[in-house]
C-alpha atoms as a PDB file:
ATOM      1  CA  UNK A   1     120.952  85.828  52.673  1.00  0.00           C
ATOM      2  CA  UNK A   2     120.388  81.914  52.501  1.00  0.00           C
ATOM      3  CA  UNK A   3     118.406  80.544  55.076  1.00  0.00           C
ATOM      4  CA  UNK A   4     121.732  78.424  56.089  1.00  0.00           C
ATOM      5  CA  UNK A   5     123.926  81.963  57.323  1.00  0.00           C
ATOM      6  CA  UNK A   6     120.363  83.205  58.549  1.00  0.00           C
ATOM      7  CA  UNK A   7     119.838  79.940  60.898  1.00  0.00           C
ATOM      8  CA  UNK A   8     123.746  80.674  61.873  1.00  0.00           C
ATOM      9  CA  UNK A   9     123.297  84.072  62.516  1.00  0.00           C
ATOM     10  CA  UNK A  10     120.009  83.992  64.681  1.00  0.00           C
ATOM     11  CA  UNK A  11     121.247  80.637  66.405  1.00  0.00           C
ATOM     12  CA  UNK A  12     125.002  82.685  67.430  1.00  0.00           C
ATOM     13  CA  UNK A  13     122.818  85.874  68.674  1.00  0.00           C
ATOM     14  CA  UNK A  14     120.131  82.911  71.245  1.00  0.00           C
ATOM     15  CA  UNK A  15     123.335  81.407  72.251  1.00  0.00           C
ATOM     16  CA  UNK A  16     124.950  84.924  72.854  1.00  0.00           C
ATOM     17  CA  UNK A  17     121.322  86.323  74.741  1.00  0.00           C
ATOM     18  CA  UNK A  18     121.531  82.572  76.401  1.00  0.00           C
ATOM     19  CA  UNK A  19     124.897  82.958  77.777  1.00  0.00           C
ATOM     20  CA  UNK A  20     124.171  86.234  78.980  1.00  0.00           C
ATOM     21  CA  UNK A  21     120.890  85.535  80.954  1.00  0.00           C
ATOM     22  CA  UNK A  22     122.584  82.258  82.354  1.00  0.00           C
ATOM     23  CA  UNK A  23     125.421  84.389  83.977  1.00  0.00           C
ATOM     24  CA  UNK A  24     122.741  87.078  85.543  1.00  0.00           C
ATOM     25  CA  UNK A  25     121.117  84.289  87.008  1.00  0.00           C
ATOM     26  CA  UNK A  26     124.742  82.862  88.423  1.00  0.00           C
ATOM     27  CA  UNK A  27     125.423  86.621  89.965  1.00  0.00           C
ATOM     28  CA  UNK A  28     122.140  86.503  91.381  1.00  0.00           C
ATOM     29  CA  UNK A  29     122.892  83.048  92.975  1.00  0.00           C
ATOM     30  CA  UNK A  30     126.295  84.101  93.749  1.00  0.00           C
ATOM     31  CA  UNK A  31     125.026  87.228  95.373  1.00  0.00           C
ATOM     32  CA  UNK A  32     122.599  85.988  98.003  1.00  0.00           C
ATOM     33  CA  UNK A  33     125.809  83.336  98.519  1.00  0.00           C
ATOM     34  CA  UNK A  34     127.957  86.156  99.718  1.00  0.00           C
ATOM     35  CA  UNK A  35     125.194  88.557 101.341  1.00  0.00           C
ATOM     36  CA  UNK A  36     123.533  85.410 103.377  1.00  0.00           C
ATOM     37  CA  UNK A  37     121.708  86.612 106.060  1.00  0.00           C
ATOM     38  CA  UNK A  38     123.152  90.434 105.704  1.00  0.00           C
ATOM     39  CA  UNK A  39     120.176  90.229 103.223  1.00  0.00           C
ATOM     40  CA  UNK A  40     116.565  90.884 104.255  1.00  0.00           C
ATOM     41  CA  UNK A  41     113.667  88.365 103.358  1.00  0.00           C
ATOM     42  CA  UNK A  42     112.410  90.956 100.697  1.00  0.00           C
ATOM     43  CA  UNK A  43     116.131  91.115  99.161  1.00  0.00           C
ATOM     44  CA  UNK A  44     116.557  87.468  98.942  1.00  0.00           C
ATOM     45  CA  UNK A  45     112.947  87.115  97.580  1.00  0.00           C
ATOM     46  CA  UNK A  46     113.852  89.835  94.240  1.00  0.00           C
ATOM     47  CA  UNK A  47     116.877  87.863  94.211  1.00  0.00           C
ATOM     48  CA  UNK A  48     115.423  84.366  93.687  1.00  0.00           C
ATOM     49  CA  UNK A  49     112.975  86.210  91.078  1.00  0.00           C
ATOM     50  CA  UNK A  50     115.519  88.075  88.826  1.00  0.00           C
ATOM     51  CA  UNK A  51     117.445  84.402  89.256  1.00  0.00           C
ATOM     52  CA  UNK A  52     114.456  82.800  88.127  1.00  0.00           C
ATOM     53  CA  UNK A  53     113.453  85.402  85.415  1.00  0.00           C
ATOM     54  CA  UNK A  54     116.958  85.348  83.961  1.00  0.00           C
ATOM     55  CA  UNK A  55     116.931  81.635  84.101  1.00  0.00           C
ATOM     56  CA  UNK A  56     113.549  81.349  82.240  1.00  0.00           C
ATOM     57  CA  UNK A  57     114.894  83.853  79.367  1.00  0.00           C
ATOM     58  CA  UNK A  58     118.041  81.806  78.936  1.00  0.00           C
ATOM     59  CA  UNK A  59     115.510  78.350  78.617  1.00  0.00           C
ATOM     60  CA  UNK A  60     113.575  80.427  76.268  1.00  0.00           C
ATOM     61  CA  UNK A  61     116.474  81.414  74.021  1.00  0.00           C
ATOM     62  CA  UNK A  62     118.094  77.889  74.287  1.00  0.00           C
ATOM     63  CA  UNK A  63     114.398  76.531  73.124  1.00  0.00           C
ATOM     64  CA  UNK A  64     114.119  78.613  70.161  1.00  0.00           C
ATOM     65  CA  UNK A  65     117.784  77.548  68.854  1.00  0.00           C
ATOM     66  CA  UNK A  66     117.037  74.094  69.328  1.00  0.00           C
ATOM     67  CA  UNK A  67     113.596  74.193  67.821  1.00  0.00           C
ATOM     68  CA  UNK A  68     115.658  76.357  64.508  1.00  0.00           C
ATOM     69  CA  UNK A  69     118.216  73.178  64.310  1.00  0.00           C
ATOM     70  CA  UNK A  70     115.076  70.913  63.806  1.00  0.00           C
ATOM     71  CA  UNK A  71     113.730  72.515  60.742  1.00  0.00           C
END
C-alpha cells in the first residue's frame, strides 16, 4: 500500500470516528435541552461529561488527521 492510499485511508476512518464523537456530544447537548430541569444535578453533570468526553475524542481524531496532512 503507498503511503498516499494509507494517509487516505487512516484520514477517511479520523474523519468517520470524528463525525461520530461530534454527534454523541450533540445528543448529549440535545438531551439535557429537552430533559431541562426533569433532569437531576447528577444527570446533567454525566451529561456535560460524556458531552465533554465525546467532544475531546472528536478534537483528538480531528488533530491526528491534520497533523497526517502536514507530513
Amino acid at each position: 500500500m503507498t503511503d498516499d492510499l494509507k494517509k487516505a485511508v487512516e484520514n477517511t476512518k479520523d474523519a468517520a470516528h470524528e463525525l461520530e464523537h461530534r454527534t454523541k456530544a450533540g445528543f448529549e447537548h440535545a438531551k439535557r435541552d429537552i430533559a431541562g430541569d426533569a433532569m437531576t444535578t447528577g444527570d446533567k453533570v454525566k451529561s456535560f461529561v460524556n458531552e465533554d468526553v465525546e467532544k475531546t475524542k472528536a478534537d483528538i481524531d480531528e488533530a491526528k488527521r491534520k497533523l497526517r496532512e502536514k507530513t
